[in-house]
N, C-alpha and C. Protein backbone atom coordinates (compact mmCIF):
# COMPACT_ATOMS: atom_id res chain seq x y z
N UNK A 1 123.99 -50.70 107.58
CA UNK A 1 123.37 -50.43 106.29
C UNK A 1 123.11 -51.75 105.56
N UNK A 2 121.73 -51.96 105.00
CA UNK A 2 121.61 -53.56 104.21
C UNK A 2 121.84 -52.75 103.23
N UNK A 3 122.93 -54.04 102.91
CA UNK A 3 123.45 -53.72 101.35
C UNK A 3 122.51 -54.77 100.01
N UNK A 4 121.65 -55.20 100.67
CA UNK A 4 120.75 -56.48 99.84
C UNK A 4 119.37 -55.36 99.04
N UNK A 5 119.07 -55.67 97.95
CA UNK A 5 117.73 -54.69 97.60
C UNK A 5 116.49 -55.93 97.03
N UNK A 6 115.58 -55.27 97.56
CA UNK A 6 114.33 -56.43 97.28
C UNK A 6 114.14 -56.26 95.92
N UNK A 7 113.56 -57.33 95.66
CA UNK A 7 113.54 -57.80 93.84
C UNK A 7 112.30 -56.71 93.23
N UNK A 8 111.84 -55.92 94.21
CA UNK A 8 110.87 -54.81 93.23
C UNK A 8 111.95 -53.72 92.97
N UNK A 9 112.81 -53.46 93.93
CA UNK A 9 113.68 -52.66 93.54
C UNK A 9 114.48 -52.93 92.46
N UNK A 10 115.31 -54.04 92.38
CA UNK A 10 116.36 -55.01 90.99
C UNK A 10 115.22 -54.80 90.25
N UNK A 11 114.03 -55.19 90.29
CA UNK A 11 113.17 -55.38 88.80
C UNK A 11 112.99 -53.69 88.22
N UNK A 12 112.61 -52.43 89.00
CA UNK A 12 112.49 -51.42 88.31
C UNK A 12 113.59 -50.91 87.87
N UNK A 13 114.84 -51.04 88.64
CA UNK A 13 115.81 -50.64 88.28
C UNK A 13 116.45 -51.18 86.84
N UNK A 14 116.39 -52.65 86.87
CA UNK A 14 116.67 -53.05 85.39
C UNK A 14 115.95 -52.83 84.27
N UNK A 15 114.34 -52.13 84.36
CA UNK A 15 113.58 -51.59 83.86
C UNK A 15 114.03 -50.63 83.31
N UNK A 16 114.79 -49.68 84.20
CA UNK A 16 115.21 -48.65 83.58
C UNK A 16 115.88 -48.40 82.88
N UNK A 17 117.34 -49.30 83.21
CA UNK A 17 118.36 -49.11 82.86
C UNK A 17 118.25 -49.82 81.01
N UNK A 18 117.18 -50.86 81.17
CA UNK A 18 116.64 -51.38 79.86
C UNK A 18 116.11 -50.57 78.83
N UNK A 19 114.98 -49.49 79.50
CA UNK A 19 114.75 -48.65 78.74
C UNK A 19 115.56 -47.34 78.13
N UNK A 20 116.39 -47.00 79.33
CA UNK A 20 117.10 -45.98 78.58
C UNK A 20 118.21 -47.11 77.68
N UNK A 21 118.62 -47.95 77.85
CA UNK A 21 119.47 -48.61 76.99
C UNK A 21 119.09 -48.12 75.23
N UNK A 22 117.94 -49.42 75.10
CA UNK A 22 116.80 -49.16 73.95
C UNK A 22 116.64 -47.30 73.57
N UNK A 23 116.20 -46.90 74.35
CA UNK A 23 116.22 -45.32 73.86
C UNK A 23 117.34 -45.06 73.13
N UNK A 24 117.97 -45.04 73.77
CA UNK A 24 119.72 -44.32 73.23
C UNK A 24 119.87 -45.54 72.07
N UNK A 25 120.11 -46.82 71.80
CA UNK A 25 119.90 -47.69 70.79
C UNK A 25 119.00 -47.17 69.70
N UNK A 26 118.41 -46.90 70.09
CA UNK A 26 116.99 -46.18 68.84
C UNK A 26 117.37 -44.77 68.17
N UNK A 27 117.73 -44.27 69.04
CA UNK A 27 118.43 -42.46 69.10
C UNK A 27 119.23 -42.45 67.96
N UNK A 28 120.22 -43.29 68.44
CA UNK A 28 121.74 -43.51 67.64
C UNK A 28 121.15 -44.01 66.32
N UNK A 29 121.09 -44.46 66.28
CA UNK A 29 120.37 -45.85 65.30
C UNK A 29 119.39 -45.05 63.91
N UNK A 30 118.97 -44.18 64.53
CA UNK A 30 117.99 -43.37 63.92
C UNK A 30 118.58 -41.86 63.21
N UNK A 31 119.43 -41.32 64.42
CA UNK A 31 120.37 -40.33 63.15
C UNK A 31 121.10 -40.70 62.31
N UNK A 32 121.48 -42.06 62.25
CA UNK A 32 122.41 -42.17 61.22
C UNK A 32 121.47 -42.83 59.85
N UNK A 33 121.23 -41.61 58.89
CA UNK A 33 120.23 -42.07 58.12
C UNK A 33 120.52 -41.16 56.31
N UNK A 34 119.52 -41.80 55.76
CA UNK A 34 120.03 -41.58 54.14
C UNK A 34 118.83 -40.88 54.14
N UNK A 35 118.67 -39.59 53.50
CA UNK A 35 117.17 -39.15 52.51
C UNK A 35 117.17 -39.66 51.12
N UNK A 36 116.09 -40.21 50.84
CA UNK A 36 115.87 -41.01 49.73
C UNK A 36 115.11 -39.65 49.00
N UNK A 37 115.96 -39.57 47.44
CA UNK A 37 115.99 -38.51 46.29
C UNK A 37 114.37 -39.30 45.87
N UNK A 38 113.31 -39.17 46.47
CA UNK A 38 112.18 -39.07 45.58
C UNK A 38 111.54 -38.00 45.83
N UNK A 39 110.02 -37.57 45.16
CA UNK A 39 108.81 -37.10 45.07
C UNK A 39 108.66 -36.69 46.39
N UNK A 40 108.08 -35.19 46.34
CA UNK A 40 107.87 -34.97 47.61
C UNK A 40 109.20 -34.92 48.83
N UNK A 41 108.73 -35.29 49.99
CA UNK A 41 109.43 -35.58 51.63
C UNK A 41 110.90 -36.79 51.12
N UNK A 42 110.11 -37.68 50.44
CA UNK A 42 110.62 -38.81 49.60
C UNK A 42 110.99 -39.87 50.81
N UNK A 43 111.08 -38.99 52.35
CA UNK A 43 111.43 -39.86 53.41
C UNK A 43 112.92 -40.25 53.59
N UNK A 44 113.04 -40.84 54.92
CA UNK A 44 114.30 -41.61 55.53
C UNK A 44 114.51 -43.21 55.19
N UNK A 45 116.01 -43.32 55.12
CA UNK A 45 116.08 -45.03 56.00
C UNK A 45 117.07 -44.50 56.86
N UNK A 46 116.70 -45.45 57.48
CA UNK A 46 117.42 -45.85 58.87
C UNK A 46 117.27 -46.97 59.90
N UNK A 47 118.15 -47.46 60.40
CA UNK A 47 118.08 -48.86 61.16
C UNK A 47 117.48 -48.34 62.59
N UNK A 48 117.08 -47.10 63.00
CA UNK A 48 116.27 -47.23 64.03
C UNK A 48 114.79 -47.67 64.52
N UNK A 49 114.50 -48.71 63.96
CA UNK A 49 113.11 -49.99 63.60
C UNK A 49 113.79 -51.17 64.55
N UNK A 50 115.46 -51.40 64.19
CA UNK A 50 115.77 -52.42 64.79
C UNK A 50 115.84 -52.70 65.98
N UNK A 51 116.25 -51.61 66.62
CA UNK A 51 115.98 -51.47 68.46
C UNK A 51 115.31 -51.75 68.68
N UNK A 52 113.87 -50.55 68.20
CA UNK A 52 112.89 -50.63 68.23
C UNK A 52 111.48 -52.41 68.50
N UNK A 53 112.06 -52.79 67.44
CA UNK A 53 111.67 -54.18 67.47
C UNK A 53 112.40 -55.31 68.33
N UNK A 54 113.47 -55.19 68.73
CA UNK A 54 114.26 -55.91 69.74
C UNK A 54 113.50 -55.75 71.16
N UNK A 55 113.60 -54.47 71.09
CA UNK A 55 112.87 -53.74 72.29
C UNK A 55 111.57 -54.11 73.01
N UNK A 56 110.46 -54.44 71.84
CA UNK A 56 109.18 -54.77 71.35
C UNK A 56 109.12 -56.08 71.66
N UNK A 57 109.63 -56.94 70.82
CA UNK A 57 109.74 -58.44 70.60
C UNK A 57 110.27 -58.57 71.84
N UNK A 58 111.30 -58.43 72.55
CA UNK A 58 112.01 -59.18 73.52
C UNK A 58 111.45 -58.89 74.88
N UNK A 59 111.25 -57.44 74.98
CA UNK A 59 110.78 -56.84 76.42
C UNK A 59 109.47 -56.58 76.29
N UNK A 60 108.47 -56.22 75.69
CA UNK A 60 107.51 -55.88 75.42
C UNK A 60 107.02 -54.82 74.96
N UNK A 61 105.20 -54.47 75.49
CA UNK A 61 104.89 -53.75 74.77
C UNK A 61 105.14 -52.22 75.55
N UNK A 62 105.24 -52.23 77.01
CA UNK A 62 105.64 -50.68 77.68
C UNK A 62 107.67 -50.53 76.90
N UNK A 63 108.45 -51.61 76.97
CA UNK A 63 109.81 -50.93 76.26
C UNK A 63 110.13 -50.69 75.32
N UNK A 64 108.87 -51.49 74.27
CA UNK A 64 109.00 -50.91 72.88
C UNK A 64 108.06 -49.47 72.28
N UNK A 65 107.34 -49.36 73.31
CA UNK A 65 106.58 -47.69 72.86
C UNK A 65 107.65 -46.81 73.96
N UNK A 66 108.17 -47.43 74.49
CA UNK A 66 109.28 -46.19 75.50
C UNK A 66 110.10 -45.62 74.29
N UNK A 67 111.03 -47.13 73.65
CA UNK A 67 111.98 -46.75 73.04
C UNK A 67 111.95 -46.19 71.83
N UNK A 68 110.64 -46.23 70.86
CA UNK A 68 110.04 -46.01 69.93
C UNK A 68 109.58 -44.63 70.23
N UNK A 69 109.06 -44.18 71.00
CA UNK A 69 108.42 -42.66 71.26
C UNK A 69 109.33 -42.01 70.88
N UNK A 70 110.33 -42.17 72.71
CA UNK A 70 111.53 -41.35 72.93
C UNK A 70 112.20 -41.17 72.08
N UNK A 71 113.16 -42.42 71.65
CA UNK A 71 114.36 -42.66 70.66
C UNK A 71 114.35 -41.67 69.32
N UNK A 72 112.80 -42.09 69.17
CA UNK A 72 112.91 -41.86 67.56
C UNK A 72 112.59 -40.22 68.01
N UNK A 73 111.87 -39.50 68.83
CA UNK A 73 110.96 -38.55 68.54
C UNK A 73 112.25 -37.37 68.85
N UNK A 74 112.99 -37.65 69.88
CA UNK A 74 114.19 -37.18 70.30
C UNK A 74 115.05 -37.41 69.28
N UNK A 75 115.36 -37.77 68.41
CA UNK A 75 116.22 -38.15 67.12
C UNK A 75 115.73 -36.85 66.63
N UNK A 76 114.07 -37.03 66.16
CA UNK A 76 113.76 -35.80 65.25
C UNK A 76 114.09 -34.18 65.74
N UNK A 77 113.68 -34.34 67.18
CA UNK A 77 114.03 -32.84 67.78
C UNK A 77 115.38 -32.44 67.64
N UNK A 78 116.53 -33.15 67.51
CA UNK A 78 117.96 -32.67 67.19
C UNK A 78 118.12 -32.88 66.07
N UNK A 79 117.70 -33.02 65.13
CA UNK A 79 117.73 -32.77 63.45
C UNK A 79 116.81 -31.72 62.78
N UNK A 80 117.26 -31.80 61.33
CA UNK A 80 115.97 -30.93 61.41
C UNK A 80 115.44 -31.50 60.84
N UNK A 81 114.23 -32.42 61.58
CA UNK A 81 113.26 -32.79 61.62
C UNK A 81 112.14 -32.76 62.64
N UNK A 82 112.24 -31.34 63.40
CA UNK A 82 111.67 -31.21 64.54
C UNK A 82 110.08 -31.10 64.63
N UNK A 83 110.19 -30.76 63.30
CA UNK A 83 108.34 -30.35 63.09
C UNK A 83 107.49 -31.98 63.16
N UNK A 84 108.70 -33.17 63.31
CA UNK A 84 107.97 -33.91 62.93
C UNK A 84 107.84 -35.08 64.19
N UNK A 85 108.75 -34.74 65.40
CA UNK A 85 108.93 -35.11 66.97
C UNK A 85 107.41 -35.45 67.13
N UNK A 86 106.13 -34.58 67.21
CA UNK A 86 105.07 -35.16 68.00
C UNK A 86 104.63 -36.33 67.32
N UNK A 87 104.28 -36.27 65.72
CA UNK A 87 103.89 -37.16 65.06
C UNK A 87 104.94 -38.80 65.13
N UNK A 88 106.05 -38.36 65.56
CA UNK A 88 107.12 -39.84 66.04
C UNK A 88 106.73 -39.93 66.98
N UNK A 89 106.54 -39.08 67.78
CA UNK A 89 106.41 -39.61 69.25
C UNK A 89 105.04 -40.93 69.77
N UNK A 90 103.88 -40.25 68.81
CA UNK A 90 102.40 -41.13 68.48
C UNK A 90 103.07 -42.28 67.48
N UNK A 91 103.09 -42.51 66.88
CA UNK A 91 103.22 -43.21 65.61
C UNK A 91 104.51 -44.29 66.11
N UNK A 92 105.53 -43.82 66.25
CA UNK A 92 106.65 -44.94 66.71
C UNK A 92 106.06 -45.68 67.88
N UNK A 93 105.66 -45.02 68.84
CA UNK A 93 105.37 -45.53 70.28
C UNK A 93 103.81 -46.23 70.01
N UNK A 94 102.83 -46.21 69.11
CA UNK A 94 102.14 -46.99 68.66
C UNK A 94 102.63 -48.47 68.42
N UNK A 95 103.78 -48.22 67.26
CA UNK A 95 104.27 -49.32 66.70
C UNK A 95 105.29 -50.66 67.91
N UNK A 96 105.46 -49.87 68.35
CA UNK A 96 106.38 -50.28 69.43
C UNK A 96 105.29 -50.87 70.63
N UNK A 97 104.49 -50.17 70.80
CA UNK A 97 103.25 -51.21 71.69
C UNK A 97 102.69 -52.09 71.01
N UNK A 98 102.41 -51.93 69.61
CA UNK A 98 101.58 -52.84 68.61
C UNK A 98 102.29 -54.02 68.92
N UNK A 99 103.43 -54.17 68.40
CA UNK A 99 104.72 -54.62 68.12
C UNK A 99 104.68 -55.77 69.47
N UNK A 100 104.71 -55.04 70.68
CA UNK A 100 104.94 -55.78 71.80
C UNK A 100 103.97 -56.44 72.09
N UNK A 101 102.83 -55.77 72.07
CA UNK A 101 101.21 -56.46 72.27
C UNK A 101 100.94 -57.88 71.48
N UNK A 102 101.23 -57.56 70.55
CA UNK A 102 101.31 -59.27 69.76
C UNK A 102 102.23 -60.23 70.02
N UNK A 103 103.75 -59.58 70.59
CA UNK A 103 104.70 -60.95 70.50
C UNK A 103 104.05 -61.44 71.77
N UNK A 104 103.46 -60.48 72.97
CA UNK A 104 103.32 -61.03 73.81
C UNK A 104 101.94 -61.55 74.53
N UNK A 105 100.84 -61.30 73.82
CA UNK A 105 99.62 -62.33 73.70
C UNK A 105 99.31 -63.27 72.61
N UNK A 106 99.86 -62.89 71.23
CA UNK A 106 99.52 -64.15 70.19
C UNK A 106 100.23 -65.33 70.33
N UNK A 107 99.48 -66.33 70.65
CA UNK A 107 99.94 -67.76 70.66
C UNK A 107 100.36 -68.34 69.52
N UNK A 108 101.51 -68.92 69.21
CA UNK A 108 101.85 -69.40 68.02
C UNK A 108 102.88 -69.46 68.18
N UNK A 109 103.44 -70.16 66.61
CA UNK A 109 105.23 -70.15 66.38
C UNK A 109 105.92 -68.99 66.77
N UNK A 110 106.35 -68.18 67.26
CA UNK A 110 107.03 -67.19 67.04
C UNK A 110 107.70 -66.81 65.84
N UNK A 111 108.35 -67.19 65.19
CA UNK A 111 108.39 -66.31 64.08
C UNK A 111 107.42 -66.11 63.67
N UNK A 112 106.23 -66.56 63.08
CA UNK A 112 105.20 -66.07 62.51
C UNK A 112 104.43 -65.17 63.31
N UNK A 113 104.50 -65.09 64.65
CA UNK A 113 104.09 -63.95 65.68
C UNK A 113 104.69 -62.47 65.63
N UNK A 114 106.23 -62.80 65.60
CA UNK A 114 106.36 -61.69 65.23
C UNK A 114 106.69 -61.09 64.03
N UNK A 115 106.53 -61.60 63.01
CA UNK A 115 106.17 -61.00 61.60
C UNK A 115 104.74 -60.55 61.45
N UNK A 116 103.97 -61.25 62.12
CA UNK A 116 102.91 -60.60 62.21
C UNK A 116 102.80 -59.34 63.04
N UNK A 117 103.65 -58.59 64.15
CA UNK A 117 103.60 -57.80 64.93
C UNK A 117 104.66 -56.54 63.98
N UNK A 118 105.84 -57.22 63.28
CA UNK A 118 106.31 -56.46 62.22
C UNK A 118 105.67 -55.63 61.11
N UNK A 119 104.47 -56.54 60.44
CA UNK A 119 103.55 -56.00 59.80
C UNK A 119 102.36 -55.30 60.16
N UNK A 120 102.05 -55.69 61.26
CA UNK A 120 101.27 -54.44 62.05
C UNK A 120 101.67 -53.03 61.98
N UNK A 121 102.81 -53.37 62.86
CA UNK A 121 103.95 -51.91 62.99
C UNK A 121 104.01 -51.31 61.33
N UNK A 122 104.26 -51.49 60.26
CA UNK A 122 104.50 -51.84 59.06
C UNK A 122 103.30 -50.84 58.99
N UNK A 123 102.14 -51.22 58.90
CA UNK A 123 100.74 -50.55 58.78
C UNK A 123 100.57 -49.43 59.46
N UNK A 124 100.92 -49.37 60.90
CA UNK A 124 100.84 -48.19 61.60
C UNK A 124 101.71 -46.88 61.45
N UNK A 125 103.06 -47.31 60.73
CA UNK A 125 104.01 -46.36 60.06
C UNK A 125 103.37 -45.88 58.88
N UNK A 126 103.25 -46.77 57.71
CA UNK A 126 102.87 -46.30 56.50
C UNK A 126 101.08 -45.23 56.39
N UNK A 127 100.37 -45.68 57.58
CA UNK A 127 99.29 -45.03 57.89
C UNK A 127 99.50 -43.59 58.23
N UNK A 128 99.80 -43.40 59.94
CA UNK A 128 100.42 -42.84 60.29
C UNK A 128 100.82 -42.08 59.82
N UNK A 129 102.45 -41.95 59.14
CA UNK A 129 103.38 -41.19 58.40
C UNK A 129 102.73 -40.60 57.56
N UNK A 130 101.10 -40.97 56.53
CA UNK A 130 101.05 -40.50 55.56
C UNK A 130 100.20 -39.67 56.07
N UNK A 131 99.48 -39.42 57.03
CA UNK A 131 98.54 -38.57 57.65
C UNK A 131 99.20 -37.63 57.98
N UNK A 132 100.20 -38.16 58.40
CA UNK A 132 101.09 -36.38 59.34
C UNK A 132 101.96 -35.74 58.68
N UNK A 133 102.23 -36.56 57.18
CA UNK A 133 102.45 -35.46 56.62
C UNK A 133 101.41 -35.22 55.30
N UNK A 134 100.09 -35.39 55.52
CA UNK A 134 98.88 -34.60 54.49
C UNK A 134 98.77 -33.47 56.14
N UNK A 135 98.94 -33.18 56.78
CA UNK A 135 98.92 -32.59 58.05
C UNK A 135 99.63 -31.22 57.99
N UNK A 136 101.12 -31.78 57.93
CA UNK A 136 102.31 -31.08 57.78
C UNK A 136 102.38 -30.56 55.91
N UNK A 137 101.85 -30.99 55.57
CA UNK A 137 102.19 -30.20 53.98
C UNK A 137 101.03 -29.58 53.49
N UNK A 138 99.80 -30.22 53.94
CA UNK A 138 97.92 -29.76 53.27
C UNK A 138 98.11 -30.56 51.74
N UNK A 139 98.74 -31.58 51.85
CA UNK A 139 98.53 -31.76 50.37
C UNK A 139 98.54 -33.47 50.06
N UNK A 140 97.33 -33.87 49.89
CA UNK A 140 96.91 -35.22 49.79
C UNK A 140 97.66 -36.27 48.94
N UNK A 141 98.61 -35.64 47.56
CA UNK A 141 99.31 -36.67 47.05
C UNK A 141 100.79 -36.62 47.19
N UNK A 142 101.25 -35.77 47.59
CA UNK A 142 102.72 -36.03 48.54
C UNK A 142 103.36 -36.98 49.36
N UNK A 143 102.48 -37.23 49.91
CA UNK A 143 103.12 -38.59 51.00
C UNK A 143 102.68 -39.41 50.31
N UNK A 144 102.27 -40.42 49.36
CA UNK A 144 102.91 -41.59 48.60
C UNK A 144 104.03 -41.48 48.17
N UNK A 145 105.00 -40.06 48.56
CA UNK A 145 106.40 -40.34 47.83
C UNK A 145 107.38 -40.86 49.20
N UNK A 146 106.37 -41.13 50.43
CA UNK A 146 107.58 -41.24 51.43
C UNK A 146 106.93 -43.05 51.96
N UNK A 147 106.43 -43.05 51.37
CA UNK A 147 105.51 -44.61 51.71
C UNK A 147 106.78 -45.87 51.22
N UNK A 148 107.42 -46.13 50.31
CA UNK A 148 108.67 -46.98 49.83
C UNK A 148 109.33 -46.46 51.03
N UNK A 149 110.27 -45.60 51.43
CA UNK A 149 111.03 -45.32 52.15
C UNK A 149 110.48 -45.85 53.78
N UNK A 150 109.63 -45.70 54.44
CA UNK A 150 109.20 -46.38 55.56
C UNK A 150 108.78 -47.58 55.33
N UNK A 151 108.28 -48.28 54.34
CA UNK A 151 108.22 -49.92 54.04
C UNK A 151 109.47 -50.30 54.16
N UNK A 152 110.46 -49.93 53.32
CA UNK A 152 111.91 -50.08 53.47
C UNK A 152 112.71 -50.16 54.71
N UNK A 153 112.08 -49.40 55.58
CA UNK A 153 112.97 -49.49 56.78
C UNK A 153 112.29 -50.45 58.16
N UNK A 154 110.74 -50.40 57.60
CA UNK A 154 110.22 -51.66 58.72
C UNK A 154 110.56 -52.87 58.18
N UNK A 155 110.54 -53.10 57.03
CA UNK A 155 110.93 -54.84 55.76
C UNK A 155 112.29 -55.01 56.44
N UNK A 156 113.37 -54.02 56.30
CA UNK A 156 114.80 -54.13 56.48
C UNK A 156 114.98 -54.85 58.11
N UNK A 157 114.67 -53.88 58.95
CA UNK A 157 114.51 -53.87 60.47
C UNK A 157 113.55 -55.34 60.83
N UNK A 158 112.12 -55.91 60.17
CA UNK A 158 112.00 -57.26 60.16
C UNK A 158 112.88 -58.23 59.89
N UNK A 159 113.37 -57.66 58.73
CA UNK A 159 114.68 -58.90 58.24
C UNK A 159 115.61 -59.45 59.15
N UNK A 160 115.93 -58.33 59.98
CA UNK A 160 117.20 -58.51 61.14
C UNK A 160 116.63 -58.74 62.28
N UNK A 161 115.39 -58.89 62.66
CA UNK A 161 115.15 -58.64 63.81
C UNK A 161 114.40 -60.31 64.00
N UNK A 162 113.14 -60.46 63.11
CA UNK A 162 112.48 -61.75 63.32
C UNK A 162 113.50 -63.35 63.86
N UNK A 163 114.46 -63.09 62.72
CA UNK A 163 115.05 -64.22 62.74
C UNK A 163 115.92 -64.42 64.57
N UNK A 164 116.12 -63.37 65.12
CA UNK A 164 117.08 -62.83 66.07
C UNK A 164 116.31 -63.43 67.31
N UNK A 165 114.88 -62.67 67.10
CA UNK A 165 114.20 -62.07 68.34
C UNK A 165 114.06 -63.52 69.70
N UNK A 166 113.75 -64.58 69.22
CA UNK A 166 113.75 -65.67 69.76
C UNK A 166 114.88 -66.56 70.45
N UNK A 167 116.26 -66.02 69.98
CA UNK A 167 117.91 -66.05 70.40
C UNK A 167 117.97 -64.55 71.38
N UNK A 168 117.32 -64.04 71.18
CA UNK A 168 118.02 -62.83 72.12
C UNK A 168 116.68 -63.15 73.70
N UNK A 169 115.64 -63.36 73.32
CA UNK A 169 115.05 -63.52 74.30
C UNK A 169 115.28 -64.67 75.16
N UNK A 170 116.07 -65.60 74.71
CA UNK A 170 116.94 -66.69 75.61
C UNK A 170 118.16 -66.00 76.70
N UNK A 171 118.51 -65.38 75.37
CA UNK A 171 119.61 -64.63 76.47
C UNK A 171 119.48 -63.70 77.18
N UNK A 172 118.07 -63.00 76.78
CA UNK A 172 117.82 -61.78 78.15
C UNK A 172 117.16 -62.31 79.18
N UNK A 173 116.69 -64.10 79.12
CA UNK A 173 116.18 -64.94 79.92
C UNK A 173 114.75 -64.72 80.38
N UNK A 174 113.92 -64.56 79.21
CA UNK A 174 112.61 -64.02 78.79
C UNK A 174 111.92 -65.30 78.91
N UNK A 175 112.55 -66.40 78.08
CA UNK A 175 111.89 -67.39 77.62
C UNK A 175 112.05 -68.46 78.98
């Protein structure tokens, strides 16, 4: 029996084991969350952005729409927030390719790369989110009450993540 495995095998396999990592990171990360007492939905925080963007920034743009789809959309289906799983599933996994697509074709400093891929993501949430729920409610001025609450949690999740992303990709031996 060869006990040796060729490096397409080691490479998908750590693929995987990367992505479900990030998933379950995102999952976790994402139920543990506050509803913010405003207007309307009024929305979540939660640190599941930060995976998310680790995920993005470090591995790219297929592990950060994996972990972003799944993580988050699977978060919503075991809460009750189930009505709102398909619209995570588009919208996170957008952000999470956005996210990856820039750290990993824009040339530049990196931090400023990926703050720029933060604020993308940033745009595609606050867009996004407000569509699906004029969708989910029929009612056009409601979701500006959940728009602070998702700025809040991509700003927060940039905060921790930009400064990081360039130290962790040394050590996942990216760079």
């Amino acid at each position: 029996m060869n006990s040796t495995f060729s490096p397409i095998e080691t490479t998908k396999t750590k693929a995987l084991v990367i992505n479900a990592l990030f998933i379950a990171l995102t999952l976790v990360a994402t139920m543990i969350n506050i509803k913010l007492p405003i207007m309307g939905n009024g929305g979540l925080i939660h640190l599941g952005n930060v995976p998310l963007f680790i995920a993005a920034l470090v591995y790219g743009k297929k592990t950060g729409a994996i972990a972003g789809a799944i993580g988050m959309a699977f978060s919503d289906l075991i809460s009750p927030w189930a009505a709102w799983a398909p619209f995570t599933f588009i919208i996170v996994g957008a952000m999470g390719f956005l996210a990856g697509l820039i750290a990993e074709k824009v040339p530049g400093k990196r931090e400023l790369v990926y703050t720029l891929a933060v604020v993308v993501a940033l745009i595609v949430k606050v867009v996004g989110y407000y569509f699906a729920e004029v969708i989910l409610y029929g009612n056009w001025i409601q979701p500006f009450g959940s728009i602070l609450g998702n700025v809040m949690q991509v700003v927060l999740a940039g905060i921790i993540v930009v400064p990081l992303a360039g130290r962790l990709m040394k050590r996942a031996g990216q760079i």
